[in-house]
Protein backbone atom coordinates (compact mmCIF):
# COMPACT_ATOMS: atom_id res chain seq x y z
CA UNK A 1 7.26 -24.00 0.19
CA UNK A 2 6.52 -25.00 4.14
CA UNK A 3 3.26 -25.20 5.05
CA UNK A 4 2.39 -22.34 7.35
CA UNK A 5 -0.58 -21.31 9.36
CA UNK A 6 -1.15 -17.62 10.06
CA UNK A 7 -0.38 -18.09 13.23
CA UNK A 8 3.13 -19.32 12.95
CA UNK A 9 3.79 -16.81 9.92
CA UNK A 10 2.88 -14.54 12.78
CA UNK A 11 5.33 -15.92 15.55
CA UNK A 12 8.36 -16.30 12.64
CA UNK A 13 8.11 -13.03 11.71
CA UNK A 14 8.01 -11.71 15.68
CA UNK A 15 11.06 -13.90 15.54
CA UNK A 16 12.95 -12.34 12.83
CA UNK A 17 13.21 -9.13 13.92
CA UNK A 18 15.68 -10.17 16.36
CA UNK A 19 17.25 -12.47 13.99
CA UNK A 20 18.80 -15.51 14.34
CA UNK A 21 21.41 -14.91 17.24
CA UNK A 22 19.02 -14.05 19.45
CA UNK A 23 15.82 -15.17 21.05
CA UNK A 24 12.78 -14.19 22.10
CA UNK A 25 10.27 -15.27 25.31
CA UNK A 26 6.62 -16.13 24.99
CA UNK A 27 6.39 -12.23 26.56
CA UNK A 28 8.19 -10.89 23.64
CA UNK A 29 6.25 -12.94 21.08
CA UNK A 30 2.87 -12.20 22.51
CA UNK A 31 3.52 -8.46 22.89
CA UNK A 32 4.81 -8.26 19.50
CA UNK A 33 2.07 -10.50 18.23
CA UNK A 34 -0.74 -9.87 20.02
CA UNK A 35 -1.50 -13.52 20.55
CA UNK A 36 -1.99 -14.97 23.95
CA UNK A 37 0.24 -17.21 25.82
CA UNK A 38 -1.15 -20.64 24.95
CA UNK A 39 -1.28 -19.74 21.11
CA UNK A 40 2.12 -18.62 21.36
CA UNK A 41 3.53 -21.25 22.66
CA UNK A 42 1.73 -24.14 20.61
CA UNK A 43 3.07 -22.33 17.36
CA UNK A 44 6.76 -22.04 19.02
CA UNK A 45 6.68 -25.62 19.47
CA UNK A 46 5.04 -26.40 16.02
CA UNK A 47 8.10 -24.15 14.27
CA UNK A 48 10.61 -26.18 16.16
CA UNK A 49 9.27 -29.37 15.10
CA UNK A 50 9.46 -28.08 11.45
CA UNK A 51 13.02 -26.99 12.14
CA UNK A 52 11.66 -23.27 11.88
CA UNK A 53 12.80 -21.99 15.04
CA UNK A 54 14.95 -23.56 17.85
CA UNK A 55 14.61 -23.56 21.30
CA UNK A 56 17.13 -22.04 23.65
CA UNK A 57 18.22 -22.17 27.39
CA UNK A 58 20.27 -19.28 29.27
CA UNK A 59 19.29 -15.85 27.81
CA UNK A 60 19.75 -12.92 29.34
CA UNK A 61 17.60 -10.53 30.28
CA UNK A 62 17.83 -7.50 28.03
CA UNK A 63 17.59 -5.05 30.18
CA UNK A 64 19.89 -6.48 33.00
CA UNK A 65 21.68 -8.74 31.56
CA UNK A 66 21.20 -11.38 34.31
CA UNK A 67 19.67 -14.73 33.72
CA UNK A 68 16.50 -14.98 32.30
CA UNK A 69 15.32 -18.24 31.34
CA UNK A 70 14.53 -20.00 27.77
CA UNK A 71 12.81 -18.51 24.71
CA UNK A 72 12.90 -19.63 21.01
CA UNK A 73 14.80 -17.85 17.90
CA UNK A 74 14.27 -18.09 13.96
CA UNK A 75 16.43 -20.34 12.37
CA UNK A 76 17.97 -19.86 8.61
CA UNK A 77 15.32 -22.41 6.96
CA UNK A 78 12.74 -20.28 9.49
CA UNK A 79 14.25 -17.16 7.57
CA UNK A 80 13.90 -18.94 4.16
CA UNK A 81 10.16 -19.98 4.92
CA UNK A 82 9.26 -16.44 6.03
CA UNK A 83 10.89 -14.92 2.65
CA UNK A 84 8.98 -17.71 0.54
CA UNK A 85 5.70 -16.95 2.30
CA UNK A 86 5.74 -13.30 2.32
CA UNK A 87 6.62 -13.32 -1.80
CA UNK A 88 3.62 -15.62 -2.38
């Protein structure tokens, strides 16, 4: 099983309730999470080093549609981890 703060079980599961073809910002994360910007981010970039979640350019807002910026979204081992820590 990963080894998995609260935190980033936290930010994993904001993330998979998009799924994996799309991607949340640090605004979505943090409103969905409740954690502040910083945290957010520090546990995005700890879940992509793990190969948890990936980091992506271009998105789209979803609202408009136009270009938005980056964000980060679950990736199938991220889905695996999450199912692993929520049956332990």
């Amino acid at each position: 099983m990963t080894d998995l703060t609260t935190t980033e079980t936290d930010v994993l599961a904001a993330l998979s309730e998009v799924g994996e073809d799309y991607s949340l910002y640090f605004r979505g994360i943090e409103s969905r999470t409740g954690l502040d910007r910083d945290t957010v981010r520090t546990a995005c970039r700890n879940l992509a080093g793990k190969g948890l979640a990936q980091y992506r350019r271009g998105l789209s807002d979803e609202n408009t549609g136009m270009m938005a910026g980056a964000g980060y979204s679950i990736t199938r081992a991220g889905c695996v981890a999450l199912d692993e820590r929520k049956a332990a």
